[in-house]
Protein backbone atom coordinates (compact mmCIF):
# COMPACT_ATOMS: atom_id res chain seq x y z
CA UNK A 1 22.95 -14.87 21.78
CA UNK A 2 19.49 -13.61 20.13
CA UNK A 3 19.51 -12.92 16.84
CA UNK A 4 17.95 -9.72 16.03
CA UNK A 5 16.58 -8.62 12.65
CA UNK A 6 15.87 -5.02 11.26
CA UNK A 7 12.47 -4.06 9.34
CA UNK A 8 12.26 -0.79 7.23
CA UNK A 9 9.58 0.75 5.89
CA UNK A 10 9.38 3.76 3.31
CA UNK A 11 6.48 5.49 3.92
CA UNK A 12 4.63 8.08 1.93
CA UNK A 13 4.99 10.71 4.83
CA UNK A 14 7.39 8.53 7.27
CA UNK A 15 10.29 6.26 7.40
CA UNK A 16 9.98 3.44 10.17
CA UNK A 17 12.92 1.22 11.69
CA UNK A 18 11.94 -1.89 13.85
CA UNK A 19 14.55 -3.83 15.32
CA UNK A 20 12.85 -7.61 16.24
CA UNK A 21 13.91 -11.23 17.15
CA UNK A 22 12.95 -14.51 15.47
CA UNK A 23 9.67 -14.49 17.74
CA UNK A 24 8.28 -10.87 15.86
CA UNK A 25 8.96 -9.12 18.84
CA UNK A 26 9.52 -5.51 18.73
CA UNK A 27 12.98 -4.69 20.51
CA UNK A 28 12.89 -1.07 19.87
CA UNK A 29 11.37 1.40 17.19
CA UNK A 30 12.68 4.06 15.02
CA UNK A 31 10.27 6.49 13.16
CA UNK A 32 10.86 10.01 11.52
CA UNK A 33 8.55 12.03 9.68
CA UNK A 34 9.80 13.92 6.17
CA UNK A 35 8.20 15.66 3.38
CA UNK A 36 7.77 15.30 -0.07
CA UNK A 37 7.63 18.52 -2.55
CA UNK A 38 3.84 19.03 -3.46
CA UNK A 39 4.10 21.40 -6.45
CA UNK A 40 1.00 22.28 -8.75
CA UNK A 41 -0.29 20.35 -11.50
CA UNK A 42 -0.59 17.34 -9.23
CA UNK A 43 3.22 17.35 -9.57
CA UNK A 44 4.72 14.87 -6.03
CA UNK A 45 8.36 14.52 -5.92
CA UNK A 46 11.14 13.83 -3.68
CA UNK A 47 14.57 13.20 -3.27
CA UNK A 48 14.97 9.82 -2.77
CA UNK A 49 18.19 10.23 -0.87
CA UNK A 50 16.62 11.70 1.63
CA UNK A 51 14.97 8.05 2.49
CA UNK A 52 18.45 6.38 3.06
CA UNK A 53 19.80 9.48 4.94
CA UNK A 54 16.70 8.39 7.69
CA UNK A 55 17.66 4.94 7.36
CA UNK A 56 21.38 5.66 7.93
CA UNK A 57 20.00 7.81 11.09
CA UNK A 58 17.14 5.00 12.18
CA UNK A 59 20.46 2.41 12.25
CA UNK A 60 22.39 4.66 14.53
CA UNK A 61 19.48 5.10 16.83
CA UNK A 62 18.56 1.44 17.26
CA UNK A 63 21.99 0.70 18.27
CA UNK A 64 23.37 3.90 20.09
CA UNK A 65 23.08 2.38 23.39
CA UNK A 66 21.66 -0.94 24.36
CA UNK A 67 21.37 -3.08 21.69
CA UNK A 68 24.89 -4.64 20.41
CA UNK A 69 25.26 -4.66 16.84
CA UNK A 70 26.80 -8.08 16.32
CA UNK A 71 23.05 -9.60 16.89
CA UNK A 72 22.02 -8.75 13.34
CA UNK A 73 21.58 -11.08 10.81
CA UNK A 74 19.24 -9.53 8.01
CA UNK A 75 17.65 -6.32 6.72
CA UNK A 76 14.04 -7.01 5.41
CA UNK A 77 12.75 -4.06 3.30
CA UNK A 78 9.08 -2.73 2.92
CA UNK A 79 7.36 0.61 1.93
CA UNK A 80 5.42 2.68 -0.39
CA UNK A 81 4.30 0.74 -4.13
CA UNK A 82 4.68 2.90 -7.32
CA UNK A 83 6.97 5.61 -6.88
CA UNK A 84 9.35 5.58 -9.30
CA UNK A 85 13.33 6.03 -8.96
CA UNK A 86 15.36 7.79 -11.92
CA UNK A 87 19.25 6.84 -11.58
CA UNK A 88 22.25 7.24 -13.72
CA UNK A 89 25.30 5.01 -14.50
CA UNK A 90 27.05 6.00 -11.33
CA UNK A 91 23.53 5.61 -9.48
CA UNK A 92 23.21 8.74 -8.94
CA UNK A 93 19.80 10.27 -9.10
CA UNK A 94 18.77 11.44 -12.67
CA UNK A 95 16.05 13.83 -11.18
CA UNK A 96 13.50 14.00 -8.16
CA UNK A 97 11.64 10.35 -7.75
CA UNK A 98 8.02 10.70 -8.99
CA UNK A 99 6.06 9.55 -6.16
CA UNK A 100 2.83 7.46 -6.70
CA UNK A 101 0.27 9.82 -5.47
CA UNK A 102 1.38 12.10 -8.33
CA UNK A 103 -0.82 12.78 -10.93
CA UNK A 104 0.78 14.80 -13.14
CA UNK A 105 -0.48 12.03 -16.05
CA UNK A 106 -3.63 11.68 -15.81
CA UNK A 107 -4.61 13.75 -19.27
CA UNK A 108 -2.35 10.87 -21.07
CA UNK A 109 -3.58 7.55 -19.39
CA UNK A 110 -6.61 6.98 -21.75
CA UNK A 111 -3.86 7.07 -25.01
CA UNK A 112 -1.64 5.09 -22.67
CA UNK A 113 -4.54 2.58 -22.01
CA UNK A 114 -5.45 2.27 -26.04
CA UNK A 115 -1.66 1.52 -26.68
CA UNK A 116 -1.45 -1.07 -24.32
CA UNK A 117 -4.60 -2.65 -25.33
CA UNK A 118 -3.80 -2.40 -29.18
CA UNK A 119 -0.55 -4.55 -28.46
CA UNK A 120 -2.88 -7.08 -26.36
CA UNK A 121 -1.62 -5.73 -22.32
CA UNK A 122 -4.66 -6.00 -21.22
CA UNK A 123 -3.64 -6.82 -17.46
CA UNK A 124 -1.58 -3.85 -18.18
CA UNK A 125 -3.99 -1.64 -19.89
CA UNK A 126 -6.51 -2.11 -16.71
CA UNK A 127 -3.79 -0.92 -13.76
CA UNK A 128 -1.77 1.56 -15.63
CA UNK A 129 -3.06 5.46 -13.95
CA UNK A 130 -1.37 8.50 -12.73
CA UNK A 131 1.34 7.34 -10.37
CA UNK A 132 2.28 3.96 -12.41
CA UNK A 133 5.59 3.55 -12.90
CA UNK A 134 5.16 3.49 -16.74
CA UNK A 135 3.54 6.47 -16.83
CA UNK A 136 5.50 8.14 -15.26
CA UNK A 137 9.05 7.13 -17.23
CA UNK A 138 7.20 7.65 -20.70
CA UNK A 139 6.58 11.39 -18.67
CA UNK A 140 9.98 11.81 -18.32
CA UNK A 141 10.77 10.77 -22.36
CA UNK A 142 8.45 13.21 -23.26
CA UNK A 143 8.90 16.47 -20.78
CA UNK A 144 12.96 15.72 -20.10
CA UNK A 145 14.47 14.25 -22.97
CA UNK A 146 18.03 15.32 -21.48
CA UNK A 147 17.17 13.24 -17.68
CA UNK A 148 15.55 10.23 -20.17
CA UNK A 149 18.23 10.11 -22.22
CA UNK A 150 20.84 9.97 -18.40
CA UNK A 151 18.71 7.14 -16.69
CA UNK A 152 20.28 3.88 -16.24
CA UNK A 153 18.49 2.40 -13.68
CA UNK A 154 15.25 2.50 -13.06
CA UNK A 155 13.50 1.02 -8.92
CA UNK A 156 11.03 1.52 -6.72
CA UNK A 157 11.79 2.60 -3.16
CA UNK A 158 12.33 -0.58 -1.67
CA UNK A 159 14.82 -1.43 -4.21
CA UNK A 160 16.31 2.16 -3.81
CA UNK A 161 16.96 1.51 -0.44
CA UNK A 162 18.27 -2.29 -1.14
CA UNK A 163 20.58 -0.83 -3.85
CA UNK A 164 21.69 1.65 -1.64
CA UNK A 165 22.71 -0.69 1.16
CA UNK A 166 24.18 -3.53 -1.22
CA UNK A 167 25.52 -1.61 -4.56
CA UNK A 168 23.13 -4.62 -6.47
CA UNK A 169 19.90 -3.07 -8.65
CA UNK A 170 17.24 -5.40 -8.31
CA UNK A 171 13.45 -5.66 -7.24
CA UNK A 172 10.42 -8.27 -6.43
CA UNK A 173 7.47 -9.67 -8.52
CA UNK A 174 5.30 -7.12 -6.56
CA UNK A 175 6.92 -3.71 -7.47
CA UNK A 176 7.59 -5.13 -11.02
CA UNK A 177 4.23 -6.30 -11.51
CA UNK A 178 2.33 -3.38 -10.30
CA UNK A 179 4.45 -1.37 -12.98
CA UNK A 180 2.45 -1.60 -15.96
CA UNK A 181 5.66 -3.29 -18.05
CA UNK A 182 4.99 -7.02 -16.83
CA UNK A 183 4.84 -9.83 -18.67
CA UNK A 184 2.29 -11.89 -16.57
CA UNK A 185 2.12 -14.97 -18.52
CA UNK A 186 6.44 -15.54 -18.07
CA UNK A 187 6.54 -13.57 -15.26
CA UNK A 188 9.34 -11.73 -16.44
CA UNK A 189 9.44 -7.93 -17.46
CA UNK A 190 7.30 -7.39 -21.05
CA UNK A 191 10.04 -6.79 -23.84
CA UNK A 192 7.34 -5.97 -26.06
CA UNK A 193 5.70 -3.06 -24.01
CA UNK A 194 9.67 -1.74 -23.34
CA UNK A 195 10.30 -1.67 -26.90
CA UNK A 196 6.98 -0.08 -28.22
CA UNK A 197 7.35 2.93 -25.75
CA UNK A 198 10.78 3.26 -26.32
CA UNK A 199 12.53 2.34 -23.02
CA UNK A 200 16.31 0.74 -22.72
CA UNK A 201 15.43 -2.67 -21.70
CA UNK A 202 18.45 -2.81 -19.50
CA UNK A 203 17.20 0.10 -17.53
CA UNK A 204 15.05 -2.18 -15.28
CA UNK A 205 16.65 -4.60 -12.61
CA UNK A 206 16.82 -8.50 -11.83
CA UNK A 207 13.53 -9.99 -10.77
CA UNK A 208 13.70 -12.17 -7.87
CA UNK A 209 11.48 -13.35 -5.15
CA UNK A 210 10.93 -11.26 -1.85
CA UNK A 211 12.71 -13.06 0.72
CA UNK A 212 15.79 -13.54 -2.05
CA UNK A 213 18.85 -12.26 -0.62
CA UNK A 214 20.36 -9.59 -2.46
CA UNK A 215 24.07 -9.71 -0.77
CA UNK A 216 25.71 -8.52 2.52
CA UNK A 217 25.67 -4.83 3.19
CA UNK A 218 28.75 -2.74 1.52
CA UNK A 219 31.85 -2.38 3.03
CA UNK A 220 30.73 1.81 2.21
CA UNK A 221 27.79 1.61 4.64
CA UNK A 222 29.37 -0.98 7.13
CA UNK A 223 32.45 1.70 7.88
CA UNK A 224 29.76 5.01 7.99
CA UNK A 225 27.48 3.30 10.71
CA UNK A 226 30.10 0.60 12.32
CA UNK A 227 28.12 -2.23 10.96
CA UNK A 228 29.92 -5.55 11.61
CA UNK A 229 30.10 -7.85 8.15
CA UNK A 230 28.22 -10.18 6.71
CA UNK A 231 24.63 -8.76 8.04
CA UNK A 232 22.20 -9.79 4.95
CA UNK A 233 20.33 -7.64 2.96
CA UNK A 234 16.73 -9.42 1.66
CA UNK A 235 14.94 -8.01 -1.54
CA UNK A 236 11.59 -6.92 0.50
CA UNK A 237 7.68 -5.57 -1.16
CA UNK A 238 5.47 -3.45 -1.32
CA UNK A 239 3.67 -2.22 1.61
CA UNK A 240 0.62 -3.93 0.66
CA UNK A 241 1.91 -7.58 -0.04
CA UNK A 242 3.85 -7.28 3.32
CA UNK A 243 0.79 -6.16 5.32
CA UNK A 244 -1.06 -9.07 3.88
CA UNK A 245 1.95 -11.59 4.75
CA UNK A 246 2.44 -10.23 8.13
CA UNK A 247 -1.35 -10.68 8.88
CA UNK A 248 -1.90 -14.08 7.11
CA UNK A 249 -2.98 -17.27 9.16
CA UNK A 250 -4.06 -20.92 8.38
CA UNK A 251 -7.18 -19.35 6.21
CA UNK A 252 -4.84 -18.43 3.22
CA UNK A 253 -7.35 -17.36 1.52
CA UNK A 254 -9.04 -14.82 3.80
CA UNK A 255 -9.61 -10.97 2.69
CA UNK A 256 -8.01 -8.13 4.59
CA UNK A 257 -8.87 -4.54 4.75
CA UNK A 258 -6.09 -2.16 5.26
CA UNK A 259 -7.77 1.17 6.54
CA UNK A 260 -4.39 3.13 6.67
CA UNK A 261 -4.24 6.94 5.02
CA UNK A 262 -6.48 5.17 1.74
CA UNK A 263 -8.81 2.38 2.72
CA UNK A 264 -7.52 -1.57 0.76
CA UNK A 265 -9.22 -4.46 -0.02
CA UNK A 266 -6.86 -7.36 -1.11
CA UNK A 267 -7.98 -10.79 -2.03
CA UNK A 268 -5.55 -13.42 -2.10
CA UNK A 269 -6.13 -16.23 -4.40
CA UNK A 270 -3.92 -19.45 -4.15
CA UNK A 271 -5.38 -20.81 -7.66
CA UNK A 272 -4.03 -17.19 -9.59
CA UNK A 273 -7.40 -16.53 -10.83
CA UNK A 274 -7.56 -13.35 -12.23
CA UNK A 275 -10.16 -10.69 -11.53
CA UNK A 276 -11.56 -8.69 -13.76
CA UNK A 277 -11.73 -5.53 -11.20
CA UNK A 278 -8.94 -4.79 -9.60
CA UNK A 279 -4.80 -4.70 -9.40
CA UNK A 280 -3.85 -8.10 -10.12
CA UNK A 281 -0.23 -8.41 -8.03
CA UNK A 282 2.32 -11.64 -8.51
CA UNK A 283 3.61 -11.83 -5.24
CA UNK A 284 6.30 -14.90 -4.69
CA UNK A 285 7.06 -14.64 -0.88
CA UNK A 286 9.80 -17.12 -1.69
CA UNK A 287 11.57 -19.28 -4.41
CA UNK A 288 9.17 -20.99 -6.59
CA UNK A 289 6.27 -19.98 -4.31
CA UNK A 290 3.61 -17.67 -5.68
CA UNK A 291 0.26 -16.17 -4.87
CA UNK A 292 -2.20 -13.87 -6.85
CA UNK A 293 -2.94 -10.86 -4.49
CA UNK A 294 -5.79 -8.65 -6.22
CA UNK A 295 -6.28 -5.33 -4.09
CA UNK A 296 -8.37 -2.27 -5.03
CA UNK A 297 -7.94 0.75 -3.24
CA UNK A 298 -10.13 3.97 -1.91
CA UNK A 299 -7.60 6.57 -2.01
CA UNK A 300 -8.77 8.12 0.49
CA UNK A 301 -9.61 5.88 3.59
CA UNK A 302 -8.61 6.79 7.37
CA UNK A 303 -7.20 10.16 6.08
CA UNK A 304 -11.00 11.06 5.88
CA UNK A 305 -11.58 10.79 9.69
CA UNK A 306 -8.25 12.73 10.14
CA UNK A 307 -9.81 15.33 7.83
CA UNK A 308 -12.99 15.76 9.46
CA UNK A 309 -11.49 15.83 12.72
CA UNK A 310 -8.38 18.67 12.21
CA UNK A 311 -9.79 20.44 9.72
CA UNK A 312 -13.51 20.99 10.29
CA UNK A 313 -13.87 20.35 13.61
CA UNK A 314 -10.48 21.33 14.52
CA UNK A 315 -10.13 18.63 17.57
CA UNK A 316 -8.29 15.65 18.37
CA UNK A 317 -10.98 13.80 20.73
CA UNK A 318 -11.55 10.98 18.87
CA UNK A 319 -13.57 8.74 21.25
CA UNK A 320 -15.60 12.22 22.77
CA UNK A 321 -16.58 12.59 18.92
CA UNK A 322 -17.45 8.89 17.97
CA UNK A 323 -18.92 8.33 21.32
CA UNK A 324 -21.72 11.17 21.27
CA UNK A 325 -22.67 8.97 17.84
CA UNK A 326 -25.91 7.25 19.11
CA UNK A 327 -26.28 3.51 18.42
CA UNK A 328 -29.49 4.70 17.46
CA UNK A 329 -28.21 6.26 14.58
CA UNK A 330 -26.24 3.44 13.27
CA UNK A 331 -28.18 2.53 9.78
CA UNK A 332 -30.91 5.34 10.03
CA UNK A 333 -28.75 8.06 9.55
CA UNK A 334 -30.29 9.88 6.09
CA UNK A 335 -26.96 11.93 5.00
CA UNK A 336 -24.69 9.59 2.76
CA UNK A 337 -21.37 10.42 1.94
CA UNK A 338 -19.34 10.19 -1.16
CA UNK A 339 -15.85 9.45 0.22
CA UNK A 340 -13.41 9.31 -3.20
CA UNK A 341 -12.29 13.11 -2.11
CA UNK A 342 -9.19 12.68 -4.41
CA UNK A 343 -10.11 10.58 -7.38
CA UNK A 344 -10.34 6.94 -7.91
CA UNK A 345 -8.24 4.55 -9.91
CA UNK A 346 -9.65 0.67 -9.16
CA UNK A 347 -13.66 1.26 -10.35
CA UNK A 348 -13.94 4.61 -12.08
CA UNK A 349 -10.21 5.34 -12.91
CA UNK A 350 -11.16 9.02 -12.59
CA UNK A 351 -8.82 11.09 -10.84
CA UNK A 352 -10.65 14.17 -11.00
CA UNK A 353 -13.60 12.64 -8.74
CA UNK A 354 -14.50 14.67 -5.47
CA UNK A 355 -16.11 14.28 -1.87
CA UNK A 356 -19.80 15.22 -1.29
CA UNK A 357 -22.38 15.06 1.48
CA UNK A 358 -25.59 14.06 -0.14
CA UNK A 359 -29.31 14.48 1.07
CA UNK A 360 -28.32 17.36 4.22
CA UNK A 361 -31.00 19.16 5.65
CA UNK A 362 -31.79 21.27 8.63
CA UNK A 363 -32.02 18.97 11.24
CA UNK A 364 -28.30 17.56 10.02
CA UNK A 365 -26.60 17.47 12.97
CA UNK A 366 -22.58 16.75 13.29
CA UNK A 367 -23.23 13.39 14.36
CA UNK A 368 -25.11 12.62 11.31
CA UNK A 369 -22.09 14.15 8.69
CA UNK A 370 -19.32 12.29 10.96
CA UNK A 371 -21.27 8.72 10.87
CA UNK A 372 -21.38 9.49 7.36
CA UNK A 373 -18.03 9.73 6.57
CA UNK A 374 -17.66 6.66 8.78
CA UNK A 375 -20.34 4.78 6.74
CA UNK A 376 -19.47 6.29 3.11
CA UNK A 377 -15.66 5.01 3.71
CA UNK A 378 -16.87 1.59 4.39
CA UNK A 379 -19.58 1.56 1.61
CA UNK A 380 -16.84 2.10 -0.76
CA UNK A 381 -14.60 -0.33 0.39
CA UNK A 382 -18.10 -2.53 0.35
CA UNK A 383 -18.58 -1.83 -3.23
CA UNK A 384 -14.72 -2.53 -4.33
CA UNK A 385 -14.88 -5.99 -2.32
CA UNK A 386 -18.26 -7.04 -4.24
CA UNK A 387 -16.49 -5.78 -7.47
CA UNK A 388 -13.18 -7.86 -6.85
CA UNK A 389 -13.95 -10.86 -5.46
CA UNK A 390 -16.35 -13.39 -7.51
CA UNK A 391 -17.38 -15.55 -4.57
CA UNK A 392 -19.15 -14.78 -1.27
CA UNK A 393 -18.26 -18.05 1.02
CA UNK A 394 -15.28 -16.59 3.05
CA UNK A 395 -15.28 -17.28 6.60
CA UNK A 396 -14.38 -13.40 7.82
CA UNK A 397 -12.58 -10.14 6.91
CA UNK A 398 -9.11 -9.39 8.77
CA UNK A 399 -8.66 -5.52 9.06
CA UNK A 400 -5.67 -3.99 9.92
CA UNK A 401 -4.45 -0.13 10.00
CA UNK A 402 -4.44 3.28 11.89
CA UNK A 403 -8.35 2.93 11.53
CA UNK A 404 -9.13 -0.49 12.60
CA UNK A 405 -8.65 0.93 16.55
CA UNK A 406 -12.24 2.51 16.21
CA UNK A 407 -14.84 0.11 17.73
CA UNK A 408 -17.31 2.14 15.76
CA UNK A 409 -16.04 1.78 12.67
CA UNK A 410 -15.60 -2.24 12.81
CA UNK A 411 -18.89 -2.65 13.98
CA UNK A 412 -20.05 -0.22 10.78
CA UNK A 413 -17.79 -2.38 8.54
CA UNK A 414 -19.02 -5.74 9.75
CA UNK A 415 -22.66 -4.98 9.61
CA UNK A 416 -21.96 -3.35 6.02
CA UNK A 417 -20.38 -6.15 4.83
CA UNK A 418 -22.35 -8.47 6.67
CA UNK A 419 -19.75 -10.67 7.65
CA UNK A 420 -17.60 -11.06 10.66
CA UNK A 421 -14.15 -8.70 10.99
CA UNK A 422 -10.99 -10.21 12.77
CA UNK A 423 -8.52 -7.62 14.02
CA UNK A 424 -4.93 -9.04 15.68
CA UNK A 425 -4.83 -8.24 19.14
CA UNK A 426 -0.95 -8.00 18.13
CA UNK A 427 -1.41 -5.12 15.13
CA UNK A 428 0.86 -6.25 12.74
CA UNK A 429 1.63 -4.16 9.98
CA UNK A 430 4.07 -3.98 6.80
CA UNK A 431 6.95 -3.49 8.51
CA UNK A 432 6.39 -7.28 10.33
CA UNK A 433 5.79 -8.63 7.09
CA UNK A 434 9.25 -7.15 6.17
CA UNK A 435 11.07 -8.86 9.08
CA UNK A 436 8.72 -11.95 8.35
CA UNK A 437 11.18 -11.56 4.71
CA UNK A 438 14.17 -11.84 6.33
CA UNK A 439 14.00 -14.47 8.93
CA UNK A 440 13.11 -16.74 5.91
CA UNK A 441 15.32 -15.00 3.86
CA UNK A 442 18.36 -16.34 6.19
CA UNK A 443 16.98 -20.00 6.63
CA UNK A 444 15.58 -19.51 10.46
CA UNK A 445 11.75 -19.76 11.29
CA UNK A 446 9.74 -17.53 12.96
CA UNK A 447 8.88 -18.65 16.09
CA UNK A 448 5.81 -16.17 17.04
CA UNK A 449 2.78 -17.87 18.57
CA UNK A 450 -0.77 -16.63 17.05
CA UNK A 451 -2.57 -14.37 19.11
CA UNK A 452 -5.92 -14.13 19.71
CA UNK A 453 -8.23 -12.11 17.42
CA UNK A 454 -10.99 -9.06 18.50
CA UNK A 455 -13.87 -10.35 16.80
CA UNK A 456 -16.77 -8.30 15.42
CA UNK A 457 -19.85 -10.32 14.35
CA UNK A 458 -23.02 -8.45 12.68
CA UNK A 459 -25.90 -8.28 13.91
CA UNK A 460 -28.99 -9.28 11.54
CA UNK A 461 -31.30 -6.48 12.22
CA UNK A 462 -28.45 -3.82 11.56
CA UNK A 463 -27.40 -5.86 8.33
CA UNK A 464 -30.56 -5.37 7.17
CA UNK A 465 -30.87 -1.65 7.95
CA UNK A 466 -27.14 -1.38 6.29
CA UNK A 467 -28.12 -3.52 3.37
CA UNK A 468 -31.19 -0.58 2.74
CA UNK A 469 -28.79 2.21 2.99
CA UNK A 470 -26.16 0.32 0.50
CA UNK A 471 -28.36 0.86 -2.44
CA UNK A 472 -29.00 4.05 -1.51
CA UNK A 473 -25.41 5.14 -1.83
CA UNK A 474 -25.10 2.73 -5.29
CA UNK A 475 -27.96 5.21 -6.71
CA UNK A 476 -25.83 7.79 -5.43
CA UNK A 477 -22.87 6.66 -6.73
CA UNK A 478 -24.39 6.27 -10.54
CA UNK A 479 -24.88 10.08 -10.05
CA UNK A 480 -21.89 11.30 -8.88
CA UNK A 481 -19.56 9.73 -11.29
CA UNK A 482 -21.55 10.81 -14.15
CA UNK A 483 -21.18 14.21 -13.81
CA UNK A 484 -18.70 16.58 -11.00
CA UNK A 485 -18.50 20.03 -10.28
């Protein structure tokens, strides 16, 4: 009999089932879209039951027909980092969950970031922004004293959706290290930054490591969806640390770029070397195992080419549009591009910066404003990787996401960055990394054989042309965050 194993993934905009063996194969695929309230003020919330109801639903789909439910042997959990989960005694939700693209904070981060320096977080002080988890409880203290005052339990959506499965409140180093309430030199939540804000210590859950298994699911859920017993329910990460898992190969060490909806850069280090720029993340993949993952983040990454696309040129033909781009053009085109449309939090922390097109004139032509939101995306992924990472020897870039399927914009990347870019001819994306979780969560090995890589190499003439341009949009850049509109 195969043992099967489901992945989930909370999405910003989408919740994804996968149901896979112990070889990462994809035995069938769940996915429905939902939406999240977008009020004014920056103000992103949602329900968070409305995650589990799609989960429930995704369950019943995967095994309505063909696939027989007594194949199952563990859940692995994955999805969006930040978003913060108010529940009560009874776990009940307190109010909406304040999603991490909210930024309903951002006039009380620089108070925030003097606190947290003053008591010596400085790891702390450097990633808290709008959307942090801390932020956004110390939001609640202030603006709802009545909801503060109810919450019990405080998680992030992967743990929602664990808690909701199991009953058990608990989360991984990743969620509870990208929270801003850490305590990075015990690795264990900061009493001292709980207690100066005034939070109820025993509001936030049992660290454990990602592939930790949390406990069977519920006898509740097993009768609603006809579950047999005993299937295991694994703690899970963030989207991020899960992308970077499911992607990793013998090179431990090597970058990846994750151009999803925002455009990532994370760095693994194996020696836990801190950086100076960037979101410093304990990830611990298993039991006395961990890594230092450092990722910065252009918030707004593919997104931008879905944006240009829909909305100004109102058409889906994405080859007919990249393909009337002349090779010609490729590091001679004059307009530049400032891509960080809706703020930035890794190198600016400024979430009131905008998009521009810089240096247009009348012989602009669509081609030239298109390549240039091509280029400007990768410049500023270029510019967070040189800011990160403080040595230049790795071997290549791995690149994952919606946007690594453009030819065009991998052979922009690699002569940007003037290295070579891997892409898996197999995409594999958070949700693998969250099946990945749960086959070593239960003691069995993944048996998936490596498949071979695309491989982009630069060339040294358009290096050098890209290399020109780059400190063209640096001189840009020194503008445009000085002053906006």
């Amino acid at each position: 009999m195969t043992k099967l194993y489901i992945g989930i993934d909370i999405g910003t905009s989408s919740v994804k089932l996968g149901l896979y063996d112990s070889s990462l194969n994809l035995k069938d695929l769940f996915q429905k879209k939902y939406s999240y309230c977008d009020l004014k003020d920056g103000k992103k919330e949602i329900d968070p039951s409305i995650w589990f109801q799609l989960v429930k639903e995704g369950i019943k789909k995967l095994f309505k027909e063909k696939n027989p439910l007594d194949t199952i042997v563990a859940i692995g959990t994955t999805g969006q980092m930040h978003t913060a989960v108010f529940l009560d005694k009874d776990g009940k939700s307190v109010r909406p969950a304040i999603l991490w693209n909210d930024t309903r904070t951002k006039e009380t981060i620089p108070a925030l970031k003097n606190t947290l320096l003053r008591i010596k977080q400085c790891e702390n002080a450097k990633i808290v922004s709008t959307g942090s988890p801390l932020s956004n409880l110390i939001w609640v203290e202030k603006n709802e004293p009545s909801n503060f005052k109810k919450i019990k339990h405080f998680l992030m959506p992967v743990d929602y959706i664990v808690y909701r499965l199991t009953g058990k409140y608990s989360t991984d180093y990743c969620d509870a290290s990208t929270s801003s309430m850490f305590d990075f030199d015990k690795n264990q939540w900061s009493r001292e930054i709980v207690d100066t804000f005034s939070i109820d210590f025993n509001i936030l859950p049992d660290i454990h490591s990602s592939n930790y298994v949390v406990g069977d699911i519920k006898d509740e859920v097993v009768k609603q969806l006809g579950l047999p017993k005993g299937i295991k329910v694994i703690e899970g990460t963030g989207d991020n640390a899960a992308t970077a898992l499911a992607n990793s190969d013998s090179h431990t060490e090597t970058p990846l770029i994750s151009l999803g909806t925002s455009g990532v850069v994370v760095i693994p280090d194996q020696n836990n070397n801190f950086k100076k720029v960037g979101k410093n993340i304990v990830f611990s993949p298993q039991e006395n195992h961990f890594q230092l993952l450092t990722q910065g983040t252009v918030q707004a990454g593919a997104s931008l080419n879905n944006w240009w696309l829909t909305n100004i040129l109102h058409t889906d033909k994405i080859d007919q549009e990249q393909n009337a781009i002349s090779e010609k053009l490729l590091g001679n085109n004059d307009v530049l591009f400032f891509p960080h449309v809706n703020g930035e939090k890794t190198l600016f922390s400024n979430p009131n910066l905008r998009g521009s097109f810089v240096n247009l004139s009348l012989e602009t032509q669509r081609e030239n404003m298109y390549l240039a939101i091509l280029e400007g995306v990768a410049f500023g992924l270029k510019e967070l990787f040189d800011e990160i990472t403080d040595r230049n020897s790795y071997r290549y870039i791995r690149i994952v996401g919606g946007g690594a399927n453009s030819k065009l914009w991998l052979k922009i990347i690699a002569n940007i960055f003037g290295i070579e870019i891997r892409k898996s001819n197999c995409s594999r994306e958070a949700i693998d990394g969250a099946v990945l979780l749960a086959i070593s969560g239960v003691n069995e090995k993944c048996l998936s054989k490596d498949k071979n890589d695309a491989i982009v190499n630069p060339s040294k003439n358009l290096t050098s042309k890209y290399a020109q341009r780059y400190e063209h949009y640096l001189k840009m850049i020194s503008v445009m965050t000085k002053e906006q509109f």
